[in-house]
N, C-alpha and C. Protein backbone atom coordinates (compact mmCIF):
# COMPACT_ATOMS: atom_id res chain seq x y z
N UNK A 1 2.30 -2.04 37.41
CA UNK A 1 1.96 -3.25 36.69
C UNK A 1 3.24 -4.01 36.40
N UNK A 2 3.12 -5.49 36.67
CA UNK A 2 4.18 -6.08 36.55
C UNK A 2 4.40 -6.87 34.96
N UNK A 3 5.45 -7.14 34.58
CA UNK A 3 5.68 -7.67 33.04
C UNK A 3 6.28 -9.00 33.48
N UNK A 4 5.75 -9.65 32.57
CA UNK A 4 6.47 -10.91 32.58
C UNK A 4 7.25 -11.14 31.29
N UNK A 5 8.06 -12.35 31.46
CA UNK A 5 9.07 -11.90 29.87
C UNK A 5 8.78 -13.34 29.17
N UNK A 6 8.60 -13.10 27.85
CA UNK A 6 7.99 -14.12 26.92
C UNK A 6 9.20 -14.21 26.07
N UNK A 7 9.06 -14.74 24.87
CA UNK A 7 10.63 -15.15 23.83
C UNK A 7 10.71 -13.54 23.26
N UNK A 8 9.99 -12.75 23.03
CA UNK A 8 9.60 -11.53 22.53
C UNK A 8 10.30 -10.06 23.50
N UNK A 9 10.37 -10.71 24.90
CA UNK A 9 10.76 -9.90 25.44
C UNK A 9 9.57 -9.89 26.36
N UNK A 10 9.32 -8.44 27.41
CA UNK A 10 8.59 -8.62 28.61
C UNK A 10 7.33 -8.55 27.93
N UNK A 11 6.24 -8.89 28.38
CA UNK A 11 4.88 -9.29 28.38
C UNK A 11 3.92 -8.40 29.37
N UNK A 12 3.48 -7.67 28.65
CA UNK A 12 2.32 -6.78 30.12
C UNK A 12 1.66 -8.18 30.69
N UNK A 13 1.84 -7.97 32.04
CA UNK A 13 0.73 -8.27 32.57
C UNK A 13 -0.62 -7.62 33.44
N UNK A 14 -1.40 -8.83 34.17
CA UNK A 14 -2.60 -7.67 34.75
C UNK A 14 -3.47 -8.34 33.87
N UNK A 15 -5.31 -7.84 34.05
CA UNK A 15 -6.02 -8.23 33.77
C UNK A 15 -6.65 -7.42 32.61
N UNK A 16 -5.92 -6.10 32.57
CA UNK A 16 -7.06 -5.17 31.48
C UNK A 16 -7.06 -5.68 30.24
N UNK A 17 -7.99 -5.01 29.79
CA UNK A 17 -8.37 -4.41 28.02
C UNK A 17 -7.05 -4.78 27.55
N UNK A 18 -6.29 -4.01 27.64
CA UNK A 18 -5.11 -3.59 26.53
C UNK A 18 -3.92 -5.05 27.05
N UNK A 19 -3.78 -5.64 28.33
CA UNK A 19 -3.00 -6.55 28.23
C UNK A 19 -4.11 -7.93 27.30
N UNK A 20 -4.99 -8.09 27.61
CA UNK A 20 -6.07 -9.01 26.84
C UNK A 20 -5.84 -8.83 25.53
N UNK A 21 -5.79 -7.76 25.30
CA UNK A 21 -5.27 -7.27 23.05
C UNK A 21 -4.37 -7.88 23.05
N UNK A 22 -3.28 -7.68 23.88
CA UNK A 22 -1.80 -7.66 23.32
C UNK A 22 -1.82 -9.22 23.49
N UNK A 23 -2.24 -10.03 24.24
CA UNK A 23 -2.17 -11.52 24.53
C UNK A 23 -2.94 -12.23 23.34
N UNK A 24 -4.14 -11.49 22.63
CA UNK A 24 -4.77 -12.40 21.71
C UNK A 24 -4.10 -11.90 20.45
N UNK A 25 -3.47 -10.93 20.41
CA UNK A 25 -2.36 -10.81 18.94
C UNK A 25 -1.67 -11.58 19.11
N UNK A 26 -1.07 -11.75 19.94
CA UNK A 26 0.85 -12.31 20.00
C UNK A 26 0.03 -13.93 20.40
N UNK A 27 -1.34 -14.19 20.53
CA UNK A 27 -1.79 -16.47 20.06
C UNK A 27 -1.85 -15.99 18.80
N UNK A 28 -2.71 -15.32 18.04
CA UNK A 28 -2.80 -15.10 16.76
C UNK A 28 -1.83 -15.29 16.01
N UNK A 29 -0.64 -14.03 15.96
CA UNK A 29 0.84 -14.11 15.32
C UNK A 29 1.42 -15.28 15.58
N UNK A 30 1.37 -15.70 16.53
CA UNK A 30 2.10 -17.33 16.92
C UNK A 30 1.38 -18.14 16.14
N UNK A 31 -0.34 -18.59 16.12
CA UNK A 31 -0.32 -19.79 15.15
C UNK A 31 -0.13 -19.44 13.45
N UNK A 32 -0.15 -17.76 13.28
CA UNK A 32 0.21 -17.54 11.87
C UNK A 32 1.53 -17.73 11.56
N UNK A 33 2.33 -17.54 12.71
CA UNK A 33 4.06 -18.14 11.85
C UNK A 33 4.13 -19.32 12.33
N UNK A 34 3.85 -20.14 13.19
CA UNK A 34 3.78 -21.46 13.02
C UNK A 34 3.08 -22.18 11.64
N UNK A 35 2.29 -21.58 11.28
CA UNK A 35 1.44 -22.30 10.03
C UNK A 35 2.13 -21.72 9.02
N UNK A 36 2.99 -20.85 8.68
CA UNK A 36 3.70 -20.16 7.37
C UNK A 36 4.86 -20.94 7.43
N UNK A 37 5.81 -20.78 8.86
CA UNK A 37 7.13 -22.13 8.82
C UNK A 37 6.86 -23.16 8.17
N UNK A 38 5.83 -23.98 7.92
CA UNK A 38 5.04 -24.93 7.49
C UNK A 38 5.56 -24.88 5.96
N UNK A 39 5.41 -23.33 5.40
CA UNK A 39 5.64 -23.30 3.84
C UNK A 39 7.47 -23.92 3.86
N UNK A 40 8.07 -23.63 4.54
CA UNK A 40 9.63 -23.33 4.37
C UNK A 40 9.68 -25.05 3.77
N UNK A 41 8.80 -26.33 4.84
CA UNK A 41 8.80 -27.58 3.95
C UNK A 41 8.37 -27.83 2.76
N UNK A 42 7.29 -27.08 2.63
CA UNK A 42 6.93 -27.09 1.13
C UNK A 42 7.88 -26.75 0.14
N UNK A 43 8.29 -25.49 0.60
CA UNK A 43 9.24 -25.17 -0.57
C UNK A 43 10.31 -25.87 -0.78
N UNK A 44 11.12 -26.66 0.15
CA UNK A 44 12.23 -27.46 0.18
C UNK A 44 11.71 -28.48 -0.58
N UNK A 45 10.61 -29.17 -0.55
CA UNK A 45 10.39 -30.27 -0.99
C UNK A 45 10.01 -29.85 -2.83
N UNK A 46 9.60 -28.90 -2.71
CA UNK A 46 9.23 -28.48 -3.90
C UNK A 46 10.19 -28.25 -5.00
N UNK A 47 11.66 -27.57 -4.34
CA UNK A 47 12.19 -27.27 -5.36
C UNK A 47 13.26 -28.65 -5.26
N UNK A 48 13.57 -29.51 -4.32
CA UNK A 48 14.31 -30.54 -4.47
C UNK A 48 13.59 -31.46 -5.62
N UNK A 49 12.06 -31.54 -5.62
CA UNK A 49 11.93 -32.81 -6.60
C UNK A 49 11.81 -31.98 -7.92
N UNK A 50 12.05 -30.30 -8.13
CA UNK A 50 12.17 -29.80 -9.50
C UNK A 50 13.28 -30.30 -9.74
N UNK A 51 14.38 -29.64 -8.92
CA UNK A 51 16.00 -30.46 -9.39
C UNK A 51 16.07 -31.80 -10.00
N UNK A 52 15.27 -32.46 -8.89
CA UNK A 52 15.63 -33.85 -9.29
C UNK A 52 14.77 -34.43 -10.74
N UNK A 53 13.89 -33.98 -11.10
CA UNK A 53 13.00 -33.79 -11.95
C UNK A 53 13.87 -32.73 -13.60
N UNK A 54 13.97 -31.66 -13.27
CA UNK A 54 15.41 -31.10 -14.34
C UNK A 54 16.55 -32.21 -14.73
N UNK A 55 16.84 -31.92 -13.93
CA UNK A 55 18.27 -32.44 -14.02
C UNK A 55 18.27 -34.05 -14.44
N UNK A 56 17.32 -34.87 -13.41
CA UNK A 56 17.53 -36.28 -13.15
C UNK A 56 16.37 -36.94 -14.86
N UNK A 57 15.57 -36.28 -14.95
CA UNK A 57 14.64 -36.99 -16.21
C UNK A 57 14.61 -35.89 -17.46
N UNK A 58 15.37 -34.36 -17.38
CA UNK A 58 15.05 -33.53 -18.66
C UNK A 58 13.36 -33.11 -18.23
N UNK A 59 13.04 -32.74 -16.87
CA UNK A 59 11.15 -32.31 -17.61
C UNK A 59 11.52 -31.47 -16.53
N UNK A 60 10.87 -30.11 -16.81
CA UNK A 60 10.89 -29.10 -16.06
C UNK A 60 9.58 -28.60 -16.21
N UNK A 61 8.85 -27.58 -15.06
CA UNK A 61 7.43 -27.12 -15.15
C UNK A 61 7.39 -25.86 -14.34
N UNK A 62 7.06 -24.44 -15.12
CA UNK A 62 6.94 -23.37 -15.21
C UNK A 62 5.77 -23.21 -13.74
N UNK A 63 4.73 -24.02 -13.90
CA UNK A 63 4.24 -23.42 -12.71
C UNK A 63 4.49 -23.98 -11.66
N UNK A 64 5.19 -24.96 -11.03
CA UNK A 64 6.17 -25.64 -10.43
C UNK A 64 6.88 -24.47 -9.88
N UNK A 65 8.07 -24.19 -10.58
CA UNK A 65 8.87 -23.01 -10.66
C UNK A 65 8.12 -21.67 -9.65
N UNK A 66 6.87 -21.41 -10.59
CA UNK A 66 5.89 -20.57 -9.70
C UNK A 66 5.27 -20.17 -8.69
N UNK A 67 5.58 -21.57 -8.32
CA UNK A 67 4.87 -21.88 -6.87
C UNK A 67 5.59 -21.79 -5.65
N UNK A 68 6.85 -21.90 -6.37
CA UNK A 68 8.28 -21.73 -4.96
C UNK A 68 7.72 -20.34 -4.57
N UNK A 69 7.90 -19.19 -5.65
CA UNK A 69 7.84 -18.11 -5.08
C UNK A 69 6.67 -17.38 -4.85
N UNK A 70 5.57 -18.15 -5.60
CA UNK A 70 4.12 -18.17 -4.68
C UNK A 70 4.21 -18.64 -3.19
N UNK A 71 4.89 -19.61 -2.78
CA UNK A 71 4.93 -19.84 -1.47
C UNK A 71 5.89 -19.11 -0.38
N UNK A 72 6.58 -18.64 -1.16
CA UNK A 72 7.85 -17.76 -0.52
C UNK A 72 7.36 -16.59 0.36
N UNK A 73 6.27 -16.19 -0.63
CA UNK A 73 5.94 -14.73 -0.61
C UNK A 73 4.79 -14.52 1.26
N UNK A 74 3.88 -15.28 1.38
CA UNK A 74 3.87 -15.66 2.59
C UNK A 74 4.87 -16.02 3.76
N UNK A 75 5.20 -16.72 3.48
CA UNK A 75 6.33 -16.98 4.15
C UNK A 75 7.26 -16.20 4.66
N UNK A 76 7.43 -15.10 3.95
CA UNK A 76 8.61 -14.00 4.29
C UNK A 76 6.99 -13.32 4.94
N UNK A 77 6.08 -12.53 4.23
CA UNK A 77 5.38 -11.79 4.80
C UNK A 77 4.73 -12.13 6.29
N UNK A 78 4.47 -13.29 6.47
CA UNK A 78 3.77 -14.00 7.70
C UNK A 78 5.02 -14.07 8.58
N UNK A 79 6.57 -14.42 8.01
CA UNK A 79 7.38 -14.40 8.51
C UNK A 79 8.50 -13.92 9.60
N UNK A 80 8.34 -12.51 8.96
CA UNK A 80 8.07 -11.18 9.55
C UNK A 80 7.91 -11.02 10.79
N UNK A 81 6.71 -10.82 11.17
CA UNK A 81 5.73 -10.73 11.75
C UNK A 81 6.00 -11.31 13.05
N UNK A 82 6.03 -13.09 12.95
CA UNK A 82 6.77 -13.91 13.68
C UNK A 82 7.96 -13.21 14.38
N UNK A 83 9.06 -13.44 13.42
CA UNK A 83 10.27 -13.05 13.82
C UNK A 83 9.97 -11.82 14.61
N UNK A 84 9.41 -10.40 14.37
CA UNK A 84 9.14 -9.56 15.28
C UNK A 84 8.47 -9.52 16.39
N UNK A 85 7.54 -10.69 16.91
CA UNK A 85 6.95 -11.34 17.73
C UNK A 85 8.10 -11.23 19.05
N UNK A 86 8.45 -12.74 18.38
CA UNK A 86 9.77 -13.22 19.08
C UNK A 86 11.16 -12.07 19.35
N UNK A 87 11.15 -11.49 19.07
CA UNK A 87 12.48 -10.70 19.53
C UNK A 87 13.41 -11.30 18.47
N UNK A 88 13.35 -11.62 17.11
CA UNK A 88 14.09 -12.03 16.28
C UNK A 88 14.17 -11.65 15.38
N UNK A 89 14.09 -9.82 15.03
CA UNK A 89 14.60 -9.26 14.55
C UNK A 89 15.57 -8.33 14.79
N UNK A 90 16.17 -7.67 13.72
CA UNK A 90 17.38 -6.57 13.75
C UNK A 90 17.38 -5.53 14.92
N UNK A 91 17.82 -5.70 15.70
CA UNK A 91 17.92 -4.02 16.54
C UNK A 91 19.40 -3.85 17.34
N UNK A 92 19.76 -2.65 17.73
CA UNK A 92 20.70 -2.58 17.83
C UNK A 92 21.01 -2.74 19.30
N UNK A 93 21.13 -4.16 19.81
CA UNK A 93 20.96 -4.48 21.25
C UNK A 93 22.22 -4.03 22.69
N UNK A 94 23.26 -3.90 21.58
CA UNK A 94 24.39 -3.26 22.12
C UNK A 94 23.88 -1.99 23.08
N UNK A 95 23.34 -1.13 22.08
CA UNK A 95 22.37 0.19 22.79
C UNK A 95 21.66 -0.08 23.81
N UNK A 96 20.76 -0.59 23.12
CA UNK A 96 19.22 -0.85 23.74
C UNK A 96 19.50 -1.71 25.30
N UNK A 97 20.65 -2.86 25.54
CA UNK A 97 20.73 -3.51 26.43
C UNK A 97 21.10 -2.50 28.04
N UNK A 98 21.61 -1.10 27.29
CA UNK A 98 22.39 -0.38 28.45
C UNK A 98 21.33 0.56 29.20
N UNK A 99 19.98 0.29 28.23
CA UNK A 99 19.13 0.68 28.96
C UNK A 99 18.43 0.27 30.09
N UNK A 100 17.49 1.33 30.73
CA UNK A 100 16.85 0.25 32.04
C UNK A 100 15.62 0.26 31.19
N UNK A 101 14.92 -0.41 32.38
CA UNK A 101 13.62 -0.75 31.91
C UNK A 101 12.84 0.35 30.99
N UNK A 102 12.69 1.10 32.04
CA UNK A 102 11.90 2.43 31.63
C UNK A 102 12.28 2.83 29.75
N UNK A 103 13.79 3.25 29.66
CA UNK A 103 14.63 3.38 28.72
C UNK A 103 14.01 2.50 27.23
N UNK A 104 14.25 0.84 27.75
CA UNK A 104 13.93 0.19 26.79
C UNK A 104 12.29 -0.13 26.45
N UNK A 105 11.18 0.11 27.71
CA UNK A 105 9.84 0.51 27.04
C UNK A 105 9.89 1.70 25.95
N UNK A 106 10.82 2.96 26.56
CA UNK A 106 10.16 3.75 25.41
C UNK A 106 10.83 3.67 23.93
N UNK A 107 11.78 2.90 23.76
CA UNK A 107 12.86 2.54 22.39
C UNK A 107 11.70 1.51 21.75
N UNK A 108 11.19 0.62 22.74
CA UNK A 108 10.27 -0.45 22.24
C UNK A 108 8.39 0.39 21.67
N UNK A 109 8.18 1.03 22.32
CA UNK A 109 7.31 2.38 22.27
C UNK A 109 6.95 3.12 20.73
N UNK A 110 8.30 3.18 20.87
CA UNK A 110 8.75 4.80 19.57
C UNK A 110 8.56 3.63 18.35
N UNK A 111 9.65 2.40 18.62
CA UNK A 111 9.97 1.77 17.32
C UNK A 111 8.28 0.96 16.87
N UNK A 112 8.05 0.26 17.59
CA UNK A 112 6.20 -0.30 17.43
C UNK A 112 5.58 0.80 16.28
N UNK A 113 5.52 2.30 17.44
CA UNK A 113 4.77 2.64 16.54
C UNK A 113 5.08 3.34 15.01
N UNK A 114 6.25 3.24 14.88
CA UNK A 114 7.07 3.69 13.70
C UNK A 114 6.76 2.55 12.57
N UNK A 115 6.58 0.94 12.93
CA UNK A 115 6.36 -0.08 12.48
C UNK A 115 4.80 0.28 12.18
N UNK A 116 3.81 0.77 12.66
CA UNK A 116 2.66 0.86 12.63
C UNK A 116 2.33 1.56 11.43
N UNK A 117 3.10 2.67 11.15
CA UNK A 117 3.12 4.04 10.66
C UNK A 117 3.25 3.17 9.17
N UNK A 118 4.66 2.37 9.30
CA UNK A 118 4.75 1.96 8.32
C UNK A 118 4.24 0.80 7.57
N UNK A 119 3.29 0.12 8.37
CA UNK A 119 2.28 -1.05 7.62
C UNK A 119 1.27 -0.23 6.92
N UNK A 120 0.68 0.80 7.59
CA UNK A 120 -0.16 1.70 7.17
C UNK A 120 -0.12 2.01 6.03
N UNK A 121 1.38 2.49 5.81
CA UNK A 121 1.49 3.39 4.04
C UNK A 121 1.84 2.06 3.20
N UNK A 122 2.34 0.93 3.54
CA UNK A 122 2.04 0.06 2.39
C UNK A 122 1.20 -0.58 2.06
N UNK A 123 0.16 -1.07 2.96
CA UNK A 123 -0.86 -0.96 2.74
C UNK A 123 -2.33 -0.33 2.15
N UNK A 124 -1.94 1.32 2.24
CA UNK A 124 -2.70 1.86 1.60
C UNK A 124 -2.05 1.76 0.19
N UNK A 125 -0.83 2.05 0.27
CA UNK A 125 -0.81 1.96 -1.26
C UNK A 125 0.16 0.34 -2.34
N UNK A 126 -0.29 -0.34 -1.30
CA UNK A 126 -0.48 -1.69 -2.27
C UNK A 126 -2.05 -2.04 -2.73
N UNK A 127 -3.19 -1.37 -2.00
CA UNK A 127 -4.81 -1.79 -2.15
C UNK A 127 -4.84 -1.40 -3.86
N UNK A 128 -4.17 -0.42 -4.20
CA UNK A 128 -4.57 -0.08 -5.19
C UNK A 128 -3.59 -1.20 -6.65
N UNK A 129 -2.76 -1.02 -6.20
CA UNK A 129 -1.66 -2.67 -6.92
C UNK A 129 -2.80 -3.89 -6.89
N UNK A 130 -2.90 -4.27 -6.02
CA UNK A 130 -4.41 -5.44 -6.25
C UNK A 130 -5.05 -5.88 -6.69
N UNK A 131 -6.12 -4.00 -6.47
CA UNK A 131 -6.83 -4.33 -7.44
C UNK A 131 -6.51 -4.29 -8.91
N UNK A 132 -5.59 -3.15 -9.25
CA UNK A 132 -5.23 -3.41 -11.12
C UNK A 132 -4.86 -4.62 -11.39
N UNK A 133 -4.38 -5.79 -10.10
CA UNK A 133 -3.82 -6.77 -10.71
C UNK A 133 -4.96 -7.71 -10.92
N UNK A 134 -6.24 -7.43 -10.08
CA UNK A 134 -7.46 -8.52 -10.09
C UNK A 134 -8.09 -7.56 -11.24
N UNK A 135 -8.30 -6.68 -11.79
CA UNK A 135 -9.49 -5.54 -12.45
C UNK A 135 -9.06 -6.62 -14.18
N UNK A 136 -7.70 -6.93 -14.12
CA UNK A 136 -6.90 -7.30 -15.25
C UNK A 136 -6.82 -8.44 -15.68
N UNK A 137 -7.44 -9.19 -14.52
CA UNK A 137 -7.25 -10.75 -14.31
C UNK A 137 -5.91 -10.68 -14.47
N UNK A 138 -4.73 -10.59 -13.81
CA UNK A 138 -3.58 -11.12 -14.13
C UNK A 138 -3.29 -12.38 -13.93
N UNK A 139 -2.63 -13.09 -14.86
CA UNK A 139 -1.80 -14.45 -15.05
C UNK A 139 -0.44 -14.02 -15.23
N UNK A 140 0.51 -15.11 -15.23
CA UNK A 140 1.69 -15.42 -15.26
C UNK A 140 2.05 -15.02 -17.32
N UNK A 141 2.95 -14.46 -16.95
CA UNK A 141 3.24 -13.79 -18.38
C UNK A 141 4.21 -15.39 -19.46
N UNK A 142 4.66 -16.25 -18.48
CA UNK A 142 4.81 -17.39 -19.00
C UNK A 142 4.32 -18.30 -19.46
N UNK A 143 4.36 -19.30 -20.66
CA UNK A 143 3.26 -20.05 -20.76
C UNK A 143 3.42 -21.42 -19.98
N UNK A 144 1.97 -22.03 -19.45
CA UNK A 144 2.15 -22.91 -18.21
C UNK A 144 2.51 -22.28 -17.06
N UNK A 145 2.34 -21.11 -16.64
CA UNK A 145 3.33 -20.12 -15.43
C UNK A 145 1.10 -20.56 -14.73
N UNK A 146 1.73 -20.01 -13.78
CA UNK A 146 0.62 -19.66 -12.65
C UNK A 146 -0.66 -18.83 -13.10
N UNK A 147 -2.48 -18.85 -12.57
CA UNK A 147 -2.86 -17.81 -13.03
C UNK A 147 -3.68 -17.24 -11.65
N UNK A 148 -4.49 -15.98 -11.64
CA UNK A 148 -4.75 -15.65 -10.45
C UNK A 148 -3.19 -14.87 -9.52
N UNK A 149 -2.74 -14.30 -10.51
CA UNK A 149 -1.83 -13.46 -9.41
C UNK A 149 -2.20 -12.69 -8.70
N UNK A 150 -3.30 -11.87 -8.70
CA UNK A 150 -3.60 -10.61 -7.62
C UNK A 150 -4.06 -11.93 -6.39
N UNK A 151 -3.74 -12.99 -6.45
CA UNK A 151 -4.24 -13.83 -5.12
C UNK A 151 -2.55 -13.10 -4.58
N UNK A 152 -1.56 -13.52 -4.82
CA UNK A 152 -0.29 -13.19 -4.68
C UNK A 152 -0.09 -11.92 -3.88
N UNK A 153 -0.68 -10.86 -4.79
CA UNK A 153 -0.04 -10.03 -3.95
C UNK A 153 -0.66 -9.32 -3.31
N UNK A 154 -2.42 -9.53 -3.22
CA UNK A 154 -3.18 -9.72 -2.45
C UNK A 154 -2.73 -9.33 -0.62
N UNK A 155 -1.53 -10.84 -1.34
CA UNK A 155 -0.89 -11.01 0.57
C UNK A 155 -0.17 -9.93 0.88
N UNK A 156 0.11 -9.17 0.39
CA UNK A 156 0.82 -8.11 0.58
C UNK A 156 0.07 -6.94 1.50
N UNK A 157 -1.26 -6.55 1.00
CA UNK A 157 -1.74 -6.02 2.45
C UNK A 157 -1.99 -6.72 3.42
N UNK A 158 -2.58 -7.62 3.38
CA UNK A 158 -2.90 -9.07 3.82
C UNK A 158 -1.72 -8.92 5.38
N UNK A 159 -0.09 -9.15 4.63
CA UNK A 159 1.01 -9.62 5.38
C UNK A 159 1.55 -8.29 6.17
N UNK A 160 1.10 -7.19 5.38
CA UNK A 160 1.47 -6.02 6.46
C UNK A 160 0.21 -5.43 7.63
N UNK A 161 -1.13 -5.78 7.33
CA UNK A 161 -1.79 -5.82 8.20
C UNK A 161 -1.92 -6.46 9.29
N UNK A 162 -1.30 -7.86 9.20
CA UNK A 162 -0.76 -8.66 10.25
C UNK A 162 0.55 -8.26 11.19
N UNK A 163 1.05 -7.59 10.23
CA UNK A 163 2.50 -6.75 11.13
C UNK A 163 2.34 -6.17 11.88
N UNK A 164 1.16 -4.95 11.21
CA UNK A 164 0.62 -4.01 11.58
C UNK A 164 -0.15 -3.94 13.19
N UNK A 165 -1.05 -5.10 13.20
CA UNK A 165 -1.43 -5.50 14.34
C UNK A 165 -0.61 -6.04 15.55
N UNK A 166 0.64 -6.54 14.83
CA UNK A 166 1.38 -6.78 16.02
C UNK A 166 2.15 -5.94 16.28
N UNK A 167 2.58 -5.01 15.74
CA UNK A 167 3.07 -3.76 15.96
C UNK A 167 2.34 -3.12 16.74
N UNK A 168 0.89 -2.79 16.89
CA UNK A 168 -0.10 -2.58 17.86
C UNK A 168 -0.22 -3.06 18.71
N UNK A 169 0.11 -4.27 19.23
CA UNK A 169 0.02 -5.24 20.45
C UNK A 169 1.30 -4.55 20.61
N UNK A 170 2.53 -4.61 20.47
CA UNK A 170 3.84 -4.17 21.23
C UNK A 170 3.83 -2.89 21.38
N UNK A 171 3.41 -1.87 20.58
CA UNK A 171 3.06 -0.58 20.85
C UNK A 171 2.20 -0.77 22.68
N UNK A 172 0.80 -1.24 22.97
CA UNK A 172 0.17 -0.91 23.63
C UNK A 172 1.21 -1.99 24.94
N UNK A 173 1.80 -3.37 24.61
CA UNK A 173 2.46 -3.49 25.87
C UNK A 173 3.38 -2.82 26.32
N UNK A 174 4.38 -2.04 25.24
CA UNK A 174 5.35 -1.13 25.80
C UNK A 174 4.49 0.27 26.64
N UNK A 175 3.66 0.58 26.51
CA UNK A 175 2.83 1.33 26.93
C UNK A 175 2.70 1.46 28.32
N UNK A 176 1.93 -0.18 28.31
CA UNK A 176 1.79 -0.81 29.61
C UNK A 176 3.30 -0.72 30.77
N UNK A 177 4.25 -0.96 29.83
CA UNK A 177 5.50 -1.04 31.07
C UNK A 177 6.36 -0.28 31.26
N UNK A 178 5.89 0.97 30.60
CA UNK A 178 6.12 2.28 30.52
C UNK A 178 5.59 2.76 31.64
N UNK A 179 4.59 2.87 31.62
CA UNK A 179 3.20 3.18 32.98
C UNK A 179 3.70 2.32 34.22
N UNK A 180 3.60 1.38 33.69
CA UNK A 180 3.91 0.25 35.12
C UNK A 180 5.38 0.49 35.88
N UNK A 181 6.61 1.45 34.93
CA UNK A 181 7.78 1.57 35.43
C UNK A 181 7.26 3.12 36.25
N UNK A 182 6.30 3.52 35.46
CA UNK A 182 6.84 5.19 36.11
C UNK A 182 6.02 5.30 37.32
N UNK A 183 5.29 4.24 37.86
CA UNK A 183 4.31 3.70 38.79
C UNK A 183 5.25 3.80 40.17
């Protein structure tokens, strides 16, 4: 099976099951960090007219304030995700480049599903953070602060289940070009 190479790195190709998964995660992950980049304007705009708003008239607003890092929090989590998409995260390419193909499916292989392993356990144990934060109704401990926080961190399984899945799509294409090398 032949791979084709996307911004992410090679791409199973072929017609099966498992290249079809890995192709409708990685449109998925793409319009979810395209639509989260989206926040990075919000927040710029958001905290420039607080400044200018502090500083420029004396009036400042707590849930204002709130909302930067209400919006942040997507943003990094959806963010993620993206960036691991794309081949734009941390790895140690010095290594990894001296590999051959074969070499760098199974580094790409091992690490996926290590990523998998690990959406899993924060996920299970953020479900329970959640809910104490919805069971409680939590609000913002400030007054005028934000209310509805378990929406917040909510995203938190939310943002690692999305990882999670794309960690599964690169798991099953490294798979694919694993197979397709030893072919």
């Amino acid at each position: 099976m032949a791979a084709r190479e996307g911004a992410g790195g090679p791409r199973p190709a072929g017609g099966g099951a498992a290249a079809a998964f890995v192709h409708r995660v990685d449109a998925f992950v793409d319009a979810v960090g395209r639509g989260a980049a989206w926040l990075s304007l919000a927040i710029c705009v958001l905290m420039a007219a607080g400044v200018l708003l502090r500083y420029g008239f004396s009036i400042g607003s707590v849930w204002a304030q709130e909302l930067e890092w209400h919006l942040l929090a997507p943003l990094v989590l959806f963010g993620m995700t993206y960036a691991m998409q794309k081949g734009d995260h941390v790895r140690v390419d010095v290594l990894y480049a001296r590999y051959g193909a074969r070499g760098q499916a199974a580094v790409d292989l091992l690490s996926a599903l290590l990523a998998v392993a690990m959406a899993v356990l924060v996920i299970r144990y953020s479900i329970q953070f959640v809910q104490q934060s919805y069971a409680v109704a939590e609000i913002s401990p400030d007054p005028g602060g934000l209310t509805h926080r378990w929406v917040l961190k909510a995203l938190i399984p939310v943002g690692f289940a999305v990882f999670g899945l794309q960690a599964a799509a690169q798991a099953v294409g490294a798979a694919l070009r694993l197979r397709g090398s030893a072919s």
